[in-house]
Protein backbone atom coordinates (compact mmCIF):
# COMPACT_ATOMS: atom_id res chain seq x y z
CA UNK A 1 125.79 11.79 62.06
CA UNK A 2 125.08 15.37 62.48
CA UNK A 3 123.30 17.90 59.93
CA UNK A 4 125.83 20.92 59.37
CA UNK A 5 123.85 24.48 58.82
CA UNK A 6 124.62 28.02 57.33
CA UNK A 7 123.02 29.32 60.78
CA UNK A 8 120.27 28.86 62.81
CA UNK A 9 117.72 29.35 63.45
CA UNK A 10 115.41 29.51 60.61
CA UNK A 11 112.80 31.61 60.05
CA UNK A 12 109.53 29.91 59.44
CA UNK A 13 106.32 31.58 57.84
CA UNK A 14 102.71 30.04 57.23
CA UNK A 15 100.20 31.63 54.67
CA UNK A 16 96.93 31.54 54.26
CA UNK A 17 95.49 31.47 50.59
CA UNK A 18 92.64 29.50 48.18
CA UNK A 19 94.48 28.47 44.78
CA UNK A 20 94.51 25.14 43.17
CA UNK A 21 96.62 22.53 43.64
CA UNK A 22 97.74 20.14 41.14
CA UNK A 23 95.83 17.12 40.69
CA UNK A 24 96.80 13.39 41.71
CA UNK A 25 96.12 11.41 38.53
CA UNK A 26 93.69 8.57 38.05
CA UNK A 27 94.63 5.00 38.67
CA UNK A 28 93.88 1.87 36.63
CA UNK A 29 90.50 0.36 38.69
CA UNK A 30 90.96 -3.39 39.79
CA UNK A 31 89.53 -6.52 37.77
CA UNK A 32 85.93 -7.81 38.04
CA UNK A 33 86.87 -10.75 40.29
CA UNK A 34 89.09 -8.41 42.72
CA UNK A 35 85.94 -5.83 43.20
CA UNK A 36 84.08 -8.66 44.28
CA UNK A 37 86.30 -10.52 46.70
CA UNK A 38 86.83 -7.01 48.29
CA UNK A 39 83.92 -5.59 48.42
CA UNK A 40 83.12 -9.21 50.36
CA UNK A 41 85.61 -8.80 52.39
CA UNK A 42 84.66 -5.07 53.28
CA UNK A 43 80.78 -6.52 53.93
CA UNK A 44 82.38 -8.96 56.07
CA UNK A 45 84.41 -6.54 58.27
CA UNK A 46 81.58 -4.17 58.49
CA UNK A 47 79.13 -6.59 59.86
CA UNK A 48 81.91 -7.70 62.26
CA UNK A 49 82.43 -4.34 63.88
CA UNK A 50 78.42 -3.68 64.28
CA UNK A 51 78.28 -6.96 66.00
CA UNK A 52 80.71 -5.56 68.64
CA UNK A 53 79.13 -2.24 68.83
CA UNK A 54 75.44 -2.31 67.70
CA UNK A 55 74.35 -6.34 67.75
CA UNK A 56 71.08 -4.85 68.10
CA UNK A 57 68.84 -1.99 67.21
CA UNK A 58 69.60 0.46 69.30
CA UNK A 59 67.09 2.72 71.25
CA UNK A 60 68.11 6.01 69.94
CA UNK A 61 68.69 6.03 66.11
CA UNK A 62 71.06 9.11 65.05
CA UNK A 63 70.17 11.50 62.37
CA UNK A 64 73.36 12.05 61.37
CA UNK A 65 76.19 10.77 59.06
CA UNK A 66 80.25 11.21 60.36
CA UNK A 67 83.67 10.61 59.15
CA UNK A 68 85.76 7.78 61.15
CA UNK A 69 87.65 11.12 62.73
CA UNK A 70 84.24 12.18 63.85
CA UNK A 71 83.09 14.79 61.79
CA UNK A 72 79.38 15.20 60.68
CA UNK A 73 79.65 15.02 56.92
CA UNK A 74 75.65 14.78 56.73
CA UNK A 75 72.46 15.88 58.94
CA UNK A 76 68.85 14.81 58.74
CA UNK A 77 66.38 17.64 59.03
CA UNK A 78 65.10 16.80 62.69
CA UNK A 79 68.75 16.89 64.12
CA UNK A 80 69.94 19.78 62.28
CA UNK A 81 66.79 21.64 63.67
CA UNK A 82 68.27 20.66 67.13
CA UNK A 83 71.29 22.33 66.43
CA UNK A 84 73.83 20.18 64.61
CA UNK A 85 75.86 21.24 61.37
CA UNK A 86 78.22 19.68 59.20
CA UNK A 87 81.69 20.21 60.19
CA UNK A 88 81.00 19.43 63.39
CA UNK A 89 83.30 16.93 64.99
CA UNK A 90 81.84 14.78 67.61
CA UNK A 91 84.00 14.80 70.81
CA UNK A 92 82.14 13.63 73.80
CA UNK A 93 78.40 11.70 74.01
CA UNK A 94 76.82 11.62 77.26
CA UNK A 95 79.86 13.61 78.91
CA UNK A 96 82.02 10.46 77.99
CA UNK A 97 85.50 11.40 75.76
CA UNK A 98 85.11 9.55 72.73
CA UNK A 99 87.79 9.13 69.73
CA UNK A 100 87.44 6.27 68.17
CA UNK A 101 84.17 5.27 65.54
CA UNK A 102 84.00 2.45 67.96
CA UNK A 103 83.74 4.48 70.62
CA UNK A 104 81.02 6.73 69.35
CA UNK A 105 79.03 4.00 68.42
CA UNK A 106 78.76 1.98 71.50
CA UNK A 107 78.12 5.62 73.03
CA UNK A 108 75.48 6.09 70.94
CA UNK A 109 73.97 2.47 71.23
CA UNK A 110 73.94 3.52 75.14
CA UNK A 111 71.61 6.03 75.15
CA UNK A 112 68.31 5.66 76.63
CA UNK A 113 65.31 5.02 74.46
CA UNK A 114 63.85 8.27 74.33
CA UNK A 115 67.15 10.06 74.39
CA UNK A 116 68.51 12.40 73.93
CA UNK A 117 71.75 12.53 72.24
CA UNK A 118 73.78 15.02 74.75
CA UNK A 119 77.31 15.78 72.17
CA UNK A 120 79.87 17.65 73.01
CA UNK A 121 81.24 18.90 69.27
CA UNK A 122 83.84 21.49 68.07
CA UNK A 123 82.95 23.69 65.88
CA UNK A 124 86.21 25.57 63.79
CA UNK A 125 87.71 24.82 67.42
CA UNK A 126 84.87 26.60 69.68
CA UNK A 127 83.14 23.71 71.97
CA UNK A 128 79.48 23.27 71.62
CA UNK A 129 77.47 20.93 73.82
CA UNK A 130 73.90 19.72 72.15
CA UNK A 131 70.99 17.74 73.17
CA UNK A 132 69.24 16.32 70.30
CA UNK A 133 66.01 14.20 70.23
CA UNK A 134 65.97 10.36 69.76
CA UNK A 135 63.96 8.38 67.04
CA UNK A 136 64.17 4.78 66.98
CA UNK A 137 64.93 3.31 63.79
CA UNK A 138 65.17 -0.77 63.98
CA UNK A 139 63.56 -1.04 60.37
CA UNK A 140 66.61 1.53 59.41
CA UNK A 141 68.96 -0.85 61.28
CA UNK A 142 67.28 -4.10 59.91
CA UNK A 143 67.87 -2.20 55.72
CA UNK A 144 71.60 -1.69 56.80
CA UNK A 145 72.15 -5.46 58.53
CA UNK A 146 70.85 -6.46 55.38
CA UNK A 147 72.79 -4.75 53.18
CA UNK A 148 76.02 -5.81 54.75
CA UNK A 149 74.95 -9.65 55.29
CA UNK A 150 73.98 -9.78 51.54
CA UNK A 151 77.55 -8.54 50.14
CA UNK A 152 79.15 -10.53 52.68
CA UNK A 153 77.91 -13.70 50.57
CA UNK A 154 78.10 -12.04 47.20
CA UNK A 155 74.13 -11.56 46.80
CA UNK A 156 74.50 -8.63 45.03
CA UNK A 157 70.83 -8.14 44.00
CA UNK A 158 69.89 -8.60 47.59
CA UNK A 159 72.79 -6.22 48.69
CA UNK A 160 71.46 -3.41 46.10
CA UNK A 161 67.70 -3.78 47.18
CA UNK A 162 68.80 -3.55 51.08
CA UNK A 163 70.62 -0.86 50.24
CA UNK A 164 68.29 1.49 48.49
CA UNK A 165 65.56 0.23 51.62
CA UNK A 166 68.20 2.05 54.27
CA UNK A 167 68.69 5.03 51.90
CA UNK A 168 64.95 5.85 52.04
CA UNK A 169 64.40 4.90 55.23
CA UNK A 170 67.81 7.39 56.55
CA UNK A 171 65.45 9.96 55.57
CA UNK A 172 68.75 12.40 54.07
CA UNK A 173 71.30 11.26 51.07
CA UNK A 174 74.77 11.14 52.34
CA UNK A 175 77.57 9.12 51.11
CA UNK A 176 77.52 6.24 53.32
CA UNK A 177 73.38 5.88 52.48
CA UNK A 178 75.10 5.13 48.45
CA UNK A 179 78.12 3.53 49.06
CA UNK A 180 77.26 -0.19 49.45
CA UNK A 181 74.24 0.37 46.89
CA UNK A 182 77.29 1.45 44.16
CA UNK A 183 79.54 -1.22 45.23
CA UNK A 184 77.38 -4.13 44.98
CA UNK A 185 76.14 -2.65 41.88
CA UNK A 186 79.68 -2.34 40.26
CA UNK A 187 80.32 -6.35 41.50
CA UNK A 188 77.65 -7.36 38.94
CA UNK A 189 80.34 -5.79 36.55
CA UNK A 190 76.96 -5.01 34.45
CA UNK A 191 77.35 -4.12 30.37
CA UNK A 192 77.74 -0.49 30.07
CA UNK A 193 75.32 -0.54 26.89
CA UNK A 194 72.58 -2.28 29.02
CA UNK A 195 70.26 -0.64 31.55
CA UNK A 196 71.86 -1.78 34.23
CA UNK A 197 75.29 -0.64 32.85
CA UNK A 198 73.16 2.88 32.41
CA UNK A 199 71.81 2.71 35.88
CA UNK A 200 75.73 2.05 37.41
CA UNK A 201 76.96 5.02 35.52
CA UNK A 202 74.58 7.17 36.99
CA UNK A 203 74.99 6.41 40.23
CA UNK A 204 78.74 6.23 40.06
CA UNK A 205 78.19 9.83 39.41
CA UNK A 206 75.43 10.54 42.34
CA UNK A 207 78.34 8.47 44.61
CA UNK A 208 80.73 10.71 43.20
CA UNK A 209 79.30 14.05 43.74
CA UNK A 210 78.42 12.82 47.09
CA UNK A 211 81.30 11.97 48.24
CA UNK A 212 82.85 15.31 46.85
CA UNK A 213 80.41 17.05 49.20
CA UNK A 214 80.71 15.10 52.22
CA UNK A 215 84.65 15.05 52.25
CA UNK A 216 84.35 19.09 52.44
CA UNK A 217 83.40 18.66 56.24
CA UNK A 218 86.69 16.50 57.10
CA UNK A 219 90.17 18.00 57.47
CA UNK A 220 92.17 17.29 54.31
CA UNK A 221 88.90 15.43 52.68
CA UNK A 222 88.56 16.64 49.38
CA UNK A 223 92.60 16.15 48.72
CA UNK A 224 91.87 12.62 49.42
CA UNK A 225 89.20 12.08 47.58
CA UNK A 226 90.05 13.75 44.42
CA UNK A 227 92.31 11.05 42.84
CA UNK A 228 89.01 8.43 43.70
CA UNK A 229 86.68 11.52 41.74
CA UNK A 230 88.63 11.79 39.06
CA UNK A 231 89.22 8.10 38.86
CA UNK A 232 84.90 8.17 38.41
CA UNK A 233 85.00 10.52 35.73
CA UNK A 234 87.40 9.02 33.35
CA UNK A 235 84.87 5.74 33.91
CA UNK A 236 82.17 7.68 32.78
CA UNK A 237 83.70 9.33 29.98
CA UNK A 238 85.30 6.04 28.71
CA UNK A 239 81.14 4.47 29.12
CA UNK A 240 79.42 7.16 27.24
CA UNK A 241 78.66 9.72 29.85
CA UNK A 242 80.92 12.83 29.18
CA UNK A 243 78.34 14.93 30.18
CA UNK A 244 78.27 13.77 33.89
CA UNK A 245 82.13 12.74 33.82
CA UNK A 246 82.83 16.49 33.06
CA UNK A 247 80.36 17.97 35.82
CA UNK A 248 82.67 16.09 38.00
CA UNK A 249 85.71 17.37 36.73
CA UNK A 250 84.04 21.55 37.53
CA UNK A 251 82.87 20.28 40.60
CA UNK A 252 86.38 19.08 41.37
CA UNK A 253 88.10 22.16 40.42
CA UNK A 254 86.00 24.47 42.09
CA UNK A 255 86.21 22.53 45.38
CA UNK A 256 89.97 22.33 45.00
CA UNK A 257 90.23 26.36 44.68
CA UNK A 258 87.89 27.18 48.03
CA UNK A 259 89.60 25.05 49.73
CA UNK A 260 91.60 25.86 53.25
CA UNK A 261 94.77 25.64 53.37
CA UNK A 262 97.64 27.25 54.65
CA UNK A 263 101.27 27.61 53.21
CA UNK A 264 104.65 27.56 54.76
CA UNK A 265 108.04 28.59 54.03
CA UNK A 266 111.10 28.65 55.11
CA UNK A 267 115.01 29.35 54.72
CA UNK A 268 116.85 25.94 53.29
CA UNK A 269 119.67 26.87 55.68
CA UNK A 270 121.15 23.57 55.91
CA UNK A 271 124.00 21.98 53.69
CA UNK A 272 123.65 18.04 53.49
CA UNK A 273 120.39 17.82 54.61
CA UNK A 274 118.43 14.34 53.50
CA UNK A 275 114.96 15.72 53.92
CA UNK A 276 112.47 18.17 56.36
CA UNK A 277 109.85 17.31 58.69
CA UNK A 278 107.32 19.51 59.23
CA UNK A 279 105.08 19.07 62.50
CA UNK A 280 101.99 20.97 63.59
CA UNK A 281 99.90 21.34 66.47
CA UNK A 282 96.63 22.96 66.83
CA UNK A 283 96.02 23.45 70.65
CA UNK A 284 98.68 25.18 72.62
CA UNK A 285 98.90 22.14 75.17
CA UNK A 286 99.41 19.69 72.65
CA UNK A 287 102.41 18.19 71.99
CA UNK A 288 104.02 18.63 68.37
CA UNK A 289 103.12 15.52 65.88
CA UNK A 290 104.89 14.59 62.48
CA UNK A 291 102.58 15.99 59.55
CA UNK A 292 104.70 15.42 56.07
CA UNK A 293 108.31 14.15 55.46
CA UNK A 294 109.51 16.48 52.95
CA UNK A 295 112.52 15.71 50.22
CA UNK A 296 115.82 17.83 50.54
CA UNK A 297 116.15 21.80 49.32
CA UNK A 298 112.58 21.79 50.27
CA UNK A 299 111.25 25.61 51.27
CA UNK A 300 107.49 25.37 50.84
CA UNK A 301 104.82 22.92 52.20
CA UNK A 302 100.58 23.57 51.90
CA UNK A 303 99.02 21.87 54.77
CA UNK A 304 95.16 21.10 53.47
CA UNK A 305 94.06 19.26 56.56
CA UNK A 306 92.88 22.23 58.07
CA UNK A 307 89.52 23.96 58.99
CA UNK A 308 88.81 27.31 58.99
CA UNK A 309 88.78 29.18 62.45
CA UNK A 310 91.35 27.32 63.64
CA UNK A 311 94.70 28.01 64.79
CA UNK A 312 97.40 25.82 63.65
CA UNK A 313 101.31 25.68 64.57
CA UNK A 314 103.99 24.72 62.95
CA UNK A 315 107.86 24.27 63.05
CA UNK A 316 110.29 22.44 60.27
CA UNK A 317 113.15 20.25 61.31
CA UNK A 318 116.28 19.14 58.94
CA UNK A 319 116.93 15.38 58.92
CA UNK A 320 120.22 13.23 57.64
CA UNK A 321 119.70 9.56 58.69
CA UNK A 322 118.20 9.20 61.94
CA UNK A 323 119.70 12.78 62.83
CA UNK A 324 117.44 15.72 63.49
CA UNK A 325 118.26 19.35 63.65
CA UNK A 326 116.96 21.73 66.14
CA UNK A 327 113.28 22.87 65.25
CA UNK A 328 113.02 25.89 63.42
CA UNK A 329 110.87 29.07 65.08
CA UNK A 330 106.81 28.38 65.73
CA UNK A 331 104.59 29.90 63.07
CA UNK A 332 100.78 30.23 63.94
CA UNK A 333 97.83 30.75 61.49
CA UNK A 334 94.06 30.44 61.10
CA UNK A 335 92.73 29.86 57.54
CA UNK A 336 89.32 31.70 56.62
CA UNK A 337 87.82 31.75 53.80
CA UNK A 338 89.52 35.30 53.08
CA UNK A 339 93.47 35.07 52.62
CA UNK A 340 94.87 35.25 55.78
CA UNK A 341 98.79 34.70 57.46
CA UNK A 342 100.70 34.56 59.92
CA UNK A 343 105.00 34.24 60.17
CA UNK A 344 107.38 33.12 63.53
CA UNK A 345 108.68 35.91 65.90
């Protein structure tokens, strides 16, 4: 079954530009009993994958938080003084390609006690290579083993004092130093009149705002995180804390409108068309890969996944069934944090 066109090709245009989006609205959270059987079974998977990668505490303890893509979201002092930033997306350690979280952290676990770190990271696409010093950390280690083994078995008092142990001992506040300590606090499903009700709200704001922060250093970050922020904020505002819940909200919006992004459009020059697919590469050599699956009469689509000094292609096919047209033209652009575009020959 063939697509039937006015003409062809298309002409296909990408744009640069830093407006707001709309919104993804909040969802209903899950039950008391659900948090806690997930939050288990998270605990449980956790400590499963450090047993395969880390069963130990490693020689070399990093000073660093990343995304599972990579990215540095979070730096302690010592290692940014040695160079690293976040944004930076991890690549190679030790000269060895790495991809996977997995990956990195048996790499890491690897290096020799007294280091250092040798990463290979991109920075908005230029290749930096870095040799940062090595601290070992097994009481660090130890606080985060402990943390994990305690929500594994639902000792959420345990799980919370582990927690805040490997937050101080991390020596910077990132998101994944808050994130068990919040969700072993939330499975106590404490009474928001009572201290410890008081105490959750304010650190489901802290988690909140951190996460906000964090998810600015990873490709298309803040657009996933913003239904899970604004999901926080009604919580506080329905518990009493407006003030907080609409500090979110501001922080929200102005993340949302600095964002990069880049916009294309295109001619709808096809007749019975079912839907678009847009695909995008960002290195020249790099094959083309599916990005969004758009509905018919479609003519615009703003990719947010992108960083700033890169350049990122793009094409749009037509689709009816399993039928594909013929890709439209290649449009290139580089978001900055000035409007910026690009359009196909």
């Amino acid at each position: 079954m063939g697509i039937r066109s006015k003409r062809l090709p298309w002409r296909l245009a990408v744009i640069g530009f830093a407006t707001c989006t709309a919104c993804a609205p909040a969802v209903n959270g899950p039950s008391a009993p659900q948090v806690r059987a997930e939050v288990e079974a998270l605990a449980r998977e956790a400590l499963s994958k450090l047993d395969r990668t880390t069963p130990g505490p490693p020689p070399c303890g990093s000073g660093w938080a990343e995304s599972s893509g990579g990215y540095v979201v979070a730096v302690a002092e010592w290692a940014e003084q040695a160079g690293l930033r976040p944004g930076d997306q991890i690549v190679a350690v030790g000269g060895a390609q790495v991809t996977a979280s997995e990956e990195r952290a048996r790499a890491y676990a690897r290096v020799r006690t007294g280091g250092p770190f040798v990463l290979k990271v991109l920075r908005q696409g230029q290749p930096f290579t870095l040799a940062l010093p090595c601290r070992y950390q097994p009481e660090l280690f130890r606080a985060e083993r402990r943390t994990l083994e305690a929500a594994s078995r639902g000792d959420w008092d345990g799980c919370v004092a582990a927690a805040r142990e490997a937050r101080r001992l991390a020596g910077f506040t990132a998101y994944p130093n808050v994130i068990w300590e919040h969700a072993c606090t939330r499975a106590k499903t404490p009474p928001m009149a009572s201290p410890e009700g008081s105490d959750f709200a304010s650190l489901s704001y802290e988690t909140a705002r951190l996460l906000l922060r964090d998810s600015r250093y990873v490709p298309g970050g803040t657009t996933n995180v913003q239904g899970t922020v604004r999901q926080t904020a009604d919580d506080l505002r329905r518990s009493g804390s407006s003030t907080q819940a609409d500090d979110l909200e501001r922080q929200l919006q102005a993340a949302m409108a600095t964002l990069p992004r880049l916009q294309l459009t295109w001619m709808d020059n096809s007749i019975d068309e079912d839907g678009f697919l847009v695909e995008r590469r960002v290195d020249q050599a790099d094959p083309y890969l599916p990005l969004a699956t758009l509905p018919s009469n479609s003519v615009t689509y703003v990719d947010t996944s992108v960083q700033n000094g890169v350049t990122y292609c793009y094409r749009v096919r037509a689709f009816r069934a399993s039928s594909y047209s013929n890709p439209s033209n290649e449009a290139c652009a580089m978001p900055n944090p000035s409007t910026s575009s690009g359009g196909g020959r």
